[in-house]
PDB file of N, CA and C in Angstrom:
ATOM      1  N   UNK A   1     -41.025 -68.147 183.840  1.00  0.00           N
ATOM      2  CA  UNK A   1     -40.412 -67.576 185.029  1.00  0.00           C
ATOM      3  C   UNK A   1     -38.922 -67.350 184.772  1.00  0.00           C
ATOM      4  N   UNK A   2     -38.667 -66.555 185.436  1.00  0.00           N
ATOM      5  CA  UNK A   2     -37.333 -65.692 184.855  1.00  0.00           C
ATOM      6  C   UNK A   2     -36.503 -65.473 186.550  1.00  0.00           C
ATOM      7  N   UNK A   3     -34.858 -65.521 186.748  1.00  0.00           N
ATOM      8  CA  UNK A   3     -34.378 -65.327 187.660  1.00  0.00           C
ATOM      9  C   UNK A   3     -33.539 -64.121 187.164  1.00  0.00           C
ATOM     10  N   UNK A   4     -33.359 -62.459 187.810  1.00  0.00           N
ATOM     11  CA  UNK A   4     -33.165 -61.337 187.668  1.00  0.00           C
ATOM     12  C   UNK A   4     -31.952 -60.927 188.747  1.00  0.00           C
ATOM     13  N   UNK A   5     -31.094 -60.508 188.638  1.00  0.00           N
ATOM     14  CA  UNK A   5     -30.147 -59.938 189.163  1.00  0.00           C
ATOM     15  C   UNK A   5     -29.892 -58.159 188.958  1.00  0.00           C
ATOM     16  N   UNK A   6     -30.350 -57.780 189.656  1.00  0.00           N
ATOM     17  CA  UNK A   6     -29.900 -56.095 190.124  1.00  0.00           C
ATOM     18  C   UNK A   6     -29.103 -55.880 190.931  1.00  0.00           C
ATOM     19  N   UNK A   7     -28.114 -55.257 190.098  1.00  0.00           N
ATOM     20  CA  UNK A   7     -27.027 -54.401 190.950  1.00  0.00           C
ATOM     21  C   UNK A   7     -27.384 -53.129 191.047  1.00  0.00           C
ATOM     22  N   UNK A   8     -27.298 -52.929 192.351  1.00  0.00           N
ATOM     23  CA  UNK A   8     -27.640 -51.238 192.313  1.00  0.00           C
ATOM     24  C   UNK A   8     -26.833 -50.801 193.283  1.00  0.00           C
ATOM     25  N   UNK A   9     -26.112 -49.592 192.295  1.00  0.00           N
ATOM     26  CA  UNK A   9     -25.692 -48.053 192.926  1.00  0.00           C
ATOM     27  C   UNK A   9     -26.393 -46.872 193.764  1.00  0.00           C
ATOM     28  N   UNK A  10     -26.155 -46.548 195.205  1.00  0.00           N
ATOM     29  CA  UNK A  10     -27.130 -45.695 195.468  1.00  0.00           C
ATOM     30  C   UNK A  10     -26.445 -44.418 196.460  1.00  0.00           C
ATOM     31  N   UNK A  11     -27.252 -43.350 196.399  1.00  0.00           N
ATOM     32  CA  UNK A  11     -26.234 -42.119 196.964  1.00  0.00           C
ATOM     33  C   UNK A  11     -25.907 -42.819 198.839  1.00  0.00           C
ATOM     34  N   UNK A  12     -24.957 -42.455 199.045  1.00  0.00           N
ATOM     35  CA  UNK A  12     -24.566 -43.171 200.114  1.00  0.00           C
ATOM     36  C   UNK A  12     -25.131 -42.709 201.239  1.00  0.00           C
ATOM     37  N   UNK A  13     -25.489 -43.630 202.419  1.00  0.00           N
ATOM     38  CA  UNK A  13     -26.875 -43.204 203.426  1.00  0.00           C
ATOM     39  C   UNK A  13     -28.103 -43.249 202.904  1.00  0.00           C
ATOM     40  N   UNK A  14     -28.553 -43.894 201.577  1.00  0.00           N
ATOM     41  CA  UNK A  14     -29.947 -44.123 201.157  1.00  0.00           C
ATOM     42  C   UNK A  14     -30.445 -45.351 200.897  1.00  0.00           C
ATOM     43  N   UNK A  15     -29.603 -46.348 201.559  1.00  0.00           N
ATOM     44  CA  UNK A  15     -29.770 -47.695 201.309  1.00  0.00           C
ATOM     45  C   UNK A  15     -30.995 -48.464 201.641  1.00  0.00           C
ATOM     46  N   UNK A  16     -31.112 -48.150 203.190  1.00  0.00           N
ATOM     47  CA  UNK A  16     -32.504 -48.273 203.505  1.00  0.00           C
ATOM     48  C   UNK A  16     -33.417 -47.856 202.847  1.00  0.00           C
ATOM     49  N   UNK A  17     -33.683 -46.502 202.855  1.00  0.00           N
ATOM     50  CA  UNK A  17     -34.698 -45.751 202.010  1.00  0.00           C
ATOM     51  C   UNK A  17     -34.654 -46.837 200.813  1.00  0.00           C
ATOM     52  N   UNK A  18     -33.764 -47.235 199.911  1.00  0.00           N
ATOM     53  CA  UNK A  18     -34.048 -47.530 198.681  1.00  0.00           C
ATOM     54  C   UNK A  18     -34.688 -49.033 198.816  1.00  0.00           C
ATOM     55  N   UNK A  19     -33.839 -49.729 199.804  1.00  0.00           N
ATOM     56  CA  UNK A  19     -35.034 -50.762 200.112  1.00  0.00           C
ATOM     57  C   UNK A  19     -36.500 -50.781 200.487  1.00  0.00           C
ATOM     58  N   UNK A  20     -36.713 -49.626 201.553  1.00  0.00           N
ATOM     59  CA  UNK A  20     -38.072 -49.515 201.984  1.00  0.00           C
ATOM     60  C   UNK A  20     -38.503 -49.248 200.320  1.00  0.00           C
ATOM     61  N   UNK A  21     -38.268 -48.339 199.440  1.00  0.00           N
ATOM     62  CA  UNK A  21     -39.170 -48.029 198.082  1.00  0.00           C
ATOM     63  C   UNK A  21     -39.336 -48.905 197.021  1.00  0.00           C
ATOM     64  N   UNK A  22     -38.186 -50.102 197.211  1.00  0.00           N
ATOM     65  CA  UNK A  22     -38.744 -51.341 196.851  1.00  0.00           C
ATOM     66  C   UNK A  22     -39.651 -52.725 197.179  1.00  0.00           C
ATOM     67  N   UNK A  23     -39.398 -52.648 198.436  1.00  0.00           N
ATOM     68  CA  UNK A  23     -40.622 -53.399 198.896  1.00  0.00           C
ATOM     69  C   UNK A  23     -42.089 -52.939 199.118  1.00  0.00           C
ATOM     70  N   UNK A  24     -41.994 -51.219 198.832  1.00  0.00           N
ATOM     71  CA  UNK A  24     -43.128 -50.940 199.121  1.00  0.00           C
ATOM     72  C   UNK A  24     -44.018 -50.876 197.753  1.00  0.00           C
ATOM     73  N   UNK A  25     -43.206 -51.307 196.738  1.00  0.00           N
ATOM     74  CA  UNK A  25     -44.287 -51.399 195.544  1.00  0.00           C
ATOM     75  C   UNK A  25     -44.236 -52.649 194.565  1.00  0.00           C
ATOM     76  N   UNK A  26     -45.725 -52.931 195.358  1.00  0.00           N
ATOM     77  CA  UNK A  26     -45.664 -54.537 195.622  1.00  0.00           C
ATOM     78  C   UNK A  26     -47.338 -54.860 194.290  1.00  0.00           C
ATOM     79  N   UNK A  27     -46.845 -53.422 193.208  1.00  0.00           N
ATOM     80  CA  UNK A  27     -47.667 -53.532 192.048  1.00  0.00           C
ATOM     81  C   UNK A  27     -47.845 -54.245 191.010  1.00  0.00           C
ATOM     82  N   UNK A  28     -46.525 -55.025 190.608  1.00  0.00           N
ATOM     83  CA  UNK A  28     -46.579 -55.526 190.026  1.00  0.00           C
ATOM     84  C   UNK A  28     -47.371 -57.549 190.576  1.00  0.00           C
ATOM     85  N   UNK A  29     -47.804 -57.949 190.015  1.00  0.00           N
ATOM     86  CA  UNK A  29     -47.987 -59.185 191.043  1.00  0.00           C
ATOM     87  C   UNK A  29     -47.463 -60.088 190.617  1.00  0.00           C
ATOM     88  N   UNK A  30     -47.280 -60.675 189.164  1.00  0.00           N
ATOM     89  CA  UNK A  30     -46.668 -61.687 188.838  1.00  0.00           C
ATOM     90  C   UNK A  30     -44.903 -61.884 188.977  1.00  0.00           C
ATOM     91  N   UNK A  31     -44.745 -60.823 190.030  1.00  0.00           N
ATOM     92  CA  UNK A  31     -42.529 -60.850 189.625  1.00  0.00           C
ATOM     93  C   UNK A  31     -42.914 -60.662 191.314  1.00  0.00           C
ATOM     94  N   UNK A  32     -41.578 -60.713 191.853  1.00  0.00           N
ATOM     95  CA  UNK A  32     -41.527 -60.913 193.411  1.00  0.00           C
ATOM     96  C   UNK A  32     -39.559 -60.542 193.768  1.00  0.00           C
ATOM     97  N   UNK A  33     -39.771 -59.682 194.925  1.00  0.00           N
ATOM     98  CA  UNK A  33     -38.464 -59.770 194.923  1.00  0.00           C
ATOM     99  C   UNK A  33     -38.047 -61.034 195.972  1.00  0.00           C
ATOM    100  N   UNK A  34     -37.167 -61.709 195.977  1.00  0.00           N
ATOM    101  CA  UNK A  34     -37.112 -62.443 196.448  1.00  0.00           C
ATOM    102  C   UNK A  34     -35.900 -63.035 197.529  1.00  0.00           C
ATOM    103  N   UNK A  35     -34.834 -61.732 197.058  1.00  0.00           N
ATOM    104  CA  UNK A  35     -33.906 -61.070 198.356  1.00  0.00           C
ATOM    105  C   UNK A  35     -33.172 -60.168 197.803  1.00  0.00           C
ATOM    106  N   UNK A  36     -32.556 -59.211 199.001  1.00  0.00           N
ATOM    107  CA  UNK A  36     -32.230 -58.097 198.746  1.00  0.00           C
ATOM    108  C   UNK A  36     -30.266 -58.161 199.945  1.00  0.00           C
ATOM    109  N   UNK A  37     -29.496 -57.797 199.289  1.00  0.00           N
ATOM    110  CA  UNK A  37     -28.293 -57.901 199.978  1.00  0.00           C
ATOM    111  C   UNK A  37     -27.677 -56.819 199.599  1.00  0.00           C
ATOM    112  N   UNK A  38     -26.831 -56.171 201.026  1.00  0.00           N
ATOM    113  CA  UNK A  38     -25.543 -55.149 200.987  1.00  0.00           C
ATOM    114  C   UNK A  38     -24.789 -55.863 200.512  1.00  0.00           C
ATOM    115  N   UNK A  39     -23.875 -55.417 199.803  1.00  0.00           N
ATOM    116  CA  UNK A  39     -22.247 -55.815 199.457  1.00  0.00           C
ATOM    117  C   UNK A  39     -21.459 -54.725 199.127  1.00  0.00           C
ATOM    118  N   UNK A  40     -19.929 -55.286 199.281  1.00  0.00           N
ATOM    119  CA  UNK A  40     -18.964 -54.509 199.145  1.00  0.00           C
ATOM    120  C   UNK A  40     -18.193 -54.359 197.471  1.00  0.00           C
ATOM    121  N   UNK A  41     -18.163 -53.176 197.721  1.00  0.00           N
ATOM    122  CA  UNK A  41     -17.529 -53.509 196.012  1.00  0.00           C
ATOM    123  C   UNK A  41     -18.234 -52.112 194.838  1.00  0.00           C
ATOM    124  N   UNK A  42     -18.430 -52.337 193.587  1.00  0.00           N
ATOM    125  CA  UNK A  42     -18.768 -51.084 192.714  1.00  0.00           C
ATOM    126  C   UNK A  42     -20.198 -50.935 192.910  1.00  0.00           C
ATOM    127  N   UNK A  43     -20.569 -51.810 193.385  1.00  0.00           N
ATOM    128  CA  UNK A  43     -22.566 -51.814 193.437  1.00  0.00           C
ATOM    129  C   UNK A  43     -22.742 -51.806 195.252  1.00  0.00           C
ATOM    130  N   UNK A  44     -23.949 -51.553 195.664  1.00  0.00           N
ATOM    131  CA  UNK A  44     -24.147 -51.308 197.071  1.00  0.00           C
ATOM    132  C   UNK A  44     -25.095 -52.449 197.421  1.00  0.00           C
ATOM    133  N   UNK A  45     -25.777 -52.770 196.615  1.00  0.00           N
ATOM    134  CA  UNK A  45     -26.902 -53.678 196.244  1.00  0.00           C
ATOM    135  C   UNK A  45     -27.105 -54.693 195.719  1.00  0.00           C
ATOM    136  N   UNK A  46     -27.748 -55.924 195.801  1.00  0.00           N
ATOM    137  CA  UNK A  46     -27.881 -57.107 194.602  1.00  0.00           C
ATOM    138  C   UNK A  46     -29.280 -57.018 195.108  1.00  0.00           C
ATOM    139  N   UNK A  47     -30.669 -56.760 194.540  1.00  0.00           N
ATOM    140  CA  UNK A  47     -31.966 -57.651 194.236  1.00  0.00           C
ATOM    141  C   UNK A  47     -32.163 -58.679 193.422  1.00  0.00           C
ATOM    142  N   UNK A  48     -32.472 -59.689 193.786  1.00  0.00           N
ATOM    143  CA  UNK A  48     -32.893 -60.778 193.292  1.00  0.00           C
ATOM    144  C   UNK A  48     -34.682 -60.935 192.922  1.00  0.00           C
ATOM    145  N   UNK A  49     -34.711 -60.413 191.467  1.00  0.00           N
ATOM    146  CA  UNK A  49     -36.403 -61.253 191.156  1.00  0.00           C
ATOM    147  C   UNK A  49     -36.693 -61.783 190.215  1.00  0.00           C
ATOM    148  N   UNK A  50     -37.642 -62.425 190.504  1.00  0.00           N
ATOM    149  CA  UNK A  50     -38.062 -63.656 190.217  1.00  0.00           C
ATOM    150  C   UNK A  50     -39.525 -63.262 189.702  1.00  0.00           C
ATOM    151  N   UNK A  51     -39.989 -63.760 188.347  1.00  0.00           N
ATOM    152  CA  UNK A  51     -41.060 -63.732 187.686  1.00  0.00           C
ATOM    153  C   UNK A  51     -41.213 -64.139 186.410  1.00  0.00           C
ATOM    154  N   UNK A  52     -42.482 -63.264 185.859  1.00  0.00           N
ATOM    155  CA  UNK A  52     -42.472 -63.077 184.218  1.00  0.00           C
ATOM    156  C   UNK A  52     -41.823 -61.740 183.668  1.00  0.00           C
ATOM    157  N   UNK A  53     -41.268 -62.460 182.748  1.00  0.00           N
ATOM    158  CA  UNK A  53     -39.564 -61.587 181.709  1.00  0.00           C
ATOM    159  C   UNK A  53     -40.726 -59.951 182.010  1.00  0.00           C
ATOM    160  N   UNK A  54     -41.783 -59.617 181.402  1.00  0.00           N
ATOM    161  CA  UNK A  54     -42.129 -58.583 181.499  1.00  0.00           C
ATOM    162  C   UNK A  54     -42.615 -57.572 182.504  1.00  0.00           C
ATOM    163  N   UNK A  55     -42.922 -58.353 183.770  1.00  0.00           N
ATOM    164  CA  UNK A  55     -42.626 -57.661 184.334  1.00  0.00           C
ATOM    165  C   UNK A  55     -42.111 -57.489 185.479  1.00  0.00           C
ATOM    166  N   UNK A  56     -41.101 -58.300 185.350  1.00  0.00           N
ATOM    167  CA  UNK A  56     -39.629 -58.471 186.475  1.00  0.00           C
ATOM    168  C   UNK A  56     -39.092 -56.904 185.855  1.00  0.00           C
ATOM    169  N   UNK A  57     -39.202 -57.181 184.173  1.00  0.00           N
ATOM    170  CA  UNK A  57     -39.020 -55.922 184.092  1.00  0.00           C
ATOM    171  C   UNK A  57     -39.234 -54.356 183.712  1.00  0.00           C
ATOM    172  N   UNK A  58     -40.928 -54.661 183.913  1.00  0.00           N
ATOM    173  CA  UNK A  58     -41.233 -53.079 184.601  1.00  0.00           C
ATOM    174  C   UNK A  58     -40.492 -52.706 186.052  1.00  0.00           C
ATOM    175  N   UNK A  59     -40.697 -54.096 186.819  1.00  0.00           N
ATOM    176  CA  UNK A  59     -40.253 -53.530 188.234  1.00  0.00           C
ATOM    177  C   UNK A  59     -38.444 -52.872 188.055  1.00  0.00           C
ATOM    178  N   UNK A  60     -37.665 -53.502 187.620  1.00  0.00           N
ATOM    179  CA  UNK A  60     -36.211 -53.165 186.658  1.00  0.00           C
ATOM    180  C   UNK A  60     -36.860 -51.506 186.711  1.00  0.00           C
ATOM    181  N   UNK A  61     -37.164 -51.351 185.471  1.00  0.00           N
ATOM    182  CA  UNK A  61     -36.999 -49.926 185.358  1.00  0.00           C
ATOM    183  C   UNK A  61     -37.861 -48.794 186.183  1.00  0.00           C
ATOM    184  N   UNK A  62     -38.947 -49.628 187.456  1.00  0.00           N
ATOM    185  CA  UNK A  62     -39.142 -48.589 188.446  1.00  0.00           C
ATOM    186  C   UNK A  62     -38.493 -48.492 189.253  1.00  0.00           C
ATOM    187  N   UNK A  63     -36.997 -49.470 189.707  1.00  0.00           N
ATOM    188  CA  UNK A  63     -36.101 -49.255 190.672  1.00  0.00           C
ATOM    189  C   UNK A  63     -35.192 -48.135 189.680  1.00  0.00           C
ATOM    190  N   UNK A  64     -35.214 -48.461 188.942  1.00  0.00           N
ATOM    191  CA  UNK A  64     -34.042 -47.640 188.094  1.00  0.00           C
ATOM    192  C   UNK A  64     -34.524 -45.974 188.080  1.00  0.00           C
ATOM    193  N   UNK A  65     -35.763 -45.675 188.275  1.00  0.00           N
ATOM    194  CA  UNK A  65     -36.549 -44.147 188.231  1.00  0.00           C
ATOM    195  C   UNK A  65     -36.428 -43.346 189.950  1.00  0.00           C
ATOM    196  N   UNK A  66     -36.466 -44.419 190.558  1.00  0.00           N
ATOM    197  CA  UNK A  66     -35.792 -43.709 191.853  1.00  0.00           C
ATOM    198  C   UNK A  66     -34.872 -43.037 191.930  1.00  0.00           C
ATOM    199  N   UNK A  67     -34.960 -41.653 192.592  1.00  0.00           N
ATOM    200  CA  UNK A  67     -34.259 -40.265 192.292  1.00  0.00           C
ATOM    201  C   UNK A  67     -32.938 -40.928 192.755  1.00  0.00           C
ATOM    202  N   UNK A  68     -32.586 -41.460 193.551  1.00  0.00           N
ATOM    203  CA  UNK A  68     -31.340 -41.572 194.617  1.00  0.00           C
ATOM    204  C   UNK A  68     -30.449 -43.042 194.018  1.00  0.00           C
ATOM    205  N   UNK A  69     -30.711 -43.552 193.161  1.00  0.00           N
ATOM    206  CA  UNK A  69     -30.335 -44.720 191.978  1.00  0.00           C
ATOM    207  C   UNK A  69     -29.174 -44.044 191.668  1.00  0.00           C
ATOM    208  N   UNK A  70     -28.275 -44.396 191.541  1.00  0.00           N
ATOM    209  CA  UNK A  70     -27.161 -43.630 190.724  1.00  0.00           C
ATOM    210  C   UNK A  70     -26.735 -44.734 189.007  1.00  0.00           C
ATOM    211  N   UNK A  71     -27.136 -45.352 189.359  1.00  0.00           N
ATOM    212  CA  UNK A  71     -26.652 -46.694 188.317  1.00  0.00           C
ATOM    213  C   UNK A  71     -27.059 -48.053 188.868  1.00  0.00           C
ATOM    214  N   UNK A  72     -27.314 -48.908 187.522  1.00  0.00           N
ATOM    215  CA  UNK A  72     -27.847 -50.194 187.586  1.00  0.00           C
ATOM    216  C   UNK A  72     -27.112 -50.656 186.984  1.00  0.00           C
ATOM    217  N   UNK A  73     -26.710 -52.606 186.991  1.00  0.00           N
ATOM    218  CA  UNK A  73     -26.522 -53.236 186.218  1.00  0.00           C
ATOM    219  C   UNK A  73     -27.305 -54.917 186.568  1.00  0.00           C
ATOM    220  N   UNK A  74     -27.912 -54.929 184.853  1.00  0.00           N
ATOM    221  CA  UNK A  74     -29.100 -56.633 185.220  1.00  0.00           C
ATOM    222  C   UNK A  74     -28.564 -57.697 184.577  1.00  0.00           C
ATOM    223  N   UNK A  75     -28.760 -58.455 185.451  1.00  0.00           N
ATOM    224  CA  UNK A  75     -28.009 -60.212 185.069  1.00  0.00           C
ATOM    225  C   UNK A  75     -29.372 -60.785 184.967  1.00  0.00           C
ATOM    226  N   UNK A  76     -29.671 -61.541 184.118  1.00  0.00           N
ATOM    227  CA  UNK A  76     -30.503 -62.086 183.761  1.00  0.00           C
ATOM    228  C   UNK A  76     -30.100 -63.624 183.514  1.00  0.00           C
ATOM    229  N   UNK A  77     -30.654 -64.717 184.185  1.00  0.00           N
ATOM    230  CA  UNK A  77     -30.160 -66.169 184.440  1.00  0.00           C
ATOM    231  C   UNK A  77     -31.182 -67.000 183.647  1.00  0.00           C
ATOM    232  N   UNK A  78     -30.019 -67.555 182.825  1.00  0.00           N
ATOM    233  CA  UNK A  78     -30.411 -68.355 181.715  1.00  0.00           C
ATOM    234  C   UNK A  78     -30.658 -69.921 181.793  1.00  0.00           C
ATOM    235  N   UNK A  79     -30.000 -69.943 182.781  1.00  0.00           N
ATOM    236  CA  UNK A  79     -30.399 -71.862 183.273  1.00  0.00           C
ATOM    237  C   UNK A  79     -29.726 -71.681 185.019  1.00  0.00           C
ATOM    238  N   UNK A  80     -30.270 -72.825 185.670  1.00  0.00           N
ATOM    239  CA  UNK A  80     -29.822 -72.544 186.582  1.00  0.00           C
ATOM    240  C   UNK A  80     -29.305 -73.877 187.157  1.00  0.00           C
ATOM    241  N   UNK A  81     -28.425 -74.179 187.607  1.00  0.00           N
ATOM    242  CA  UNK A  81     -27.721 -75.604 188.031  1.00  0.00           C
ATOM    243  C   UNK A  81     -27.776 -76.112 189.502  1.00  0.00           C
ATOM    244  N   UNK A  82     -28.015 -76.846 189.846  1.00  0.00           N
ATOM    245  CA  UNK A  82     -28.113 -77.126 190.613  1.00  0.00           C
ATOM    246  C   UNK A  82     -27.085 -77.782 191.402  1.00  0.00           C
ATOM    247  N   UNK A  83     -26.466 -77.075 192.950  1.00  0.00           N
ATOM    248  CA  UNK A  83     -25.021 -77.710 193.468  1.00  0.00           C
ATOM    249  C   UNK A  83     -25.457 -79.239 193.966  1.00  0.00           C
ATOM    250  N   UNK A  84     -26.304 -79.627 193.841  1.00  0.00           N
ATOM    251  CA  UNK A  84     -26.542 -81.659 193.620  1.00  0.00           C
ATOM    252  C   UNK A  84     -25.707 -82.185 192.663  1.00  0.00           C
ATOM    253  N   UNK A  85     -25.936 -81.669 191.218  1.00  0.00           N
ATOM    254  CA  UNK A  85     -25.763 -82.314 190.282  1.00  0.00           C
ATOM    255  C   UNK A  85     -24.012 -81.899 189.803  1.00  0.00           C
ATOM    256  N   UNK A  86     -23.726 -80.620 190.272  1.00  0.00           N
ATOM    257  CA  UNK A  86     -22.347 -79.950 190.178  1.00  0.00           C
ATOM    258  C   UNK A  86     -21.406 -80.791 190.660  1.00  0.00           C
ATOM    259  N   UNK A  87     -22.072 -81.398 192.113  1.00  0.00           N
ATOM    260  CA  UNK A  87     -20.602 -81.605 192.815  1.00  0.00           C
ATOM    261  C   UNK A  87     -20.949 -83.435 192.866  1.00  0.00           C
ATOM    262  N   UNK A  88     -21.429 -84.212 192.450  1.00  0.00           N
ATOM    263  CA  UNK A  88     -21.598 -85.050 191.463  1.00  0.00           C
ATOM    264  C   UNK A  88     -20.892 -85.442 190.833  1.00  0.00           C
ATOM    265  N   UNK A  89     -20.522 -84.153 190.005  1.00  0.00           N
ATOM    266  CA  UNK A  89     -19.499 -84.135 188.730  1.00  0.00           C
ATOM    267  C   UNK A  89     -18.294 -84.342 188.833  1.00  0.00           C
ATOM    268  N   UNK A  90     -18.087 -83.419 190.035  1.00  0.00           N
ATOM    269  CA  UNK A  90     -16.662 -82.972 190.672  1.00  0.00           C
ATOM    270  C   UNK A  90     -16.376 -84.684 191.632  1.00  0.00           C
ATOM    271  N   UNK A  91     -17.019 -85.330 191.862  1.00  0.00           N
ATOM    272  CA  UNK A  91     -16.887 -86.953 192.569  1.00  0.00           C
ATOM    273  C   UNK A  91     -16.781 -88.089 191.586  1.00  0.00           C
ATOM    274  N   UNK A  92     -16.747 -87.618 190.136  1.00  0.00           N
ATOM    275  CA  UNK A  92     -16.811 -88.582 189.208  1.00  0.00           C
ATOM    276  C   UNK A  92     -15.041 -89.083 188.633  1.00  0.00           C
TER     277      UNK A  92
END
């Protein structure tokens, strides 16, 4: 299992749309998106999914084939920490 970060660029006023065309293809079964956020800044978008490496990223490159995509960028999370054990640290 793999944790996926998408940034996505999209023509402006298609935000919705681009969400509805991601939740609506719900083909792949083993990857899941697992949230989706506006933000401010060079990207319009962050998806968050969650699966197997292969096909978290087919789903990757069927968001990326959507006409109205202007640009992507994927973070891919290599360990993940937990703020228990962080701030722990920070009390030591």
């Amino acid at each position: 299992m793999v944790r996926v970060y998408v940034l996505v660029e999209v023509q402006p006023g298609r935000e919705e749309e681009f969400m509805d065309e991601v939740l609506s293809k719900g083909l792949i079964r083993s990857s899941r998106v697992e949230r989706m956020d506006f933000v401010h800044g060079s990207f319009d978008l962050v998806v968050v999914l969650t699966g197997a490496m292969k096909d978290v990223d087919a789903r990757v490159i069927a968001m990326r084939k959507i006409p109205f995509v202007l640009r992507t960028e994927t973070l891919i999370s290599f360990g993940m920490l937990k703020w228990e054990d962080m701030s722990s640290r920070l009390n030591e």
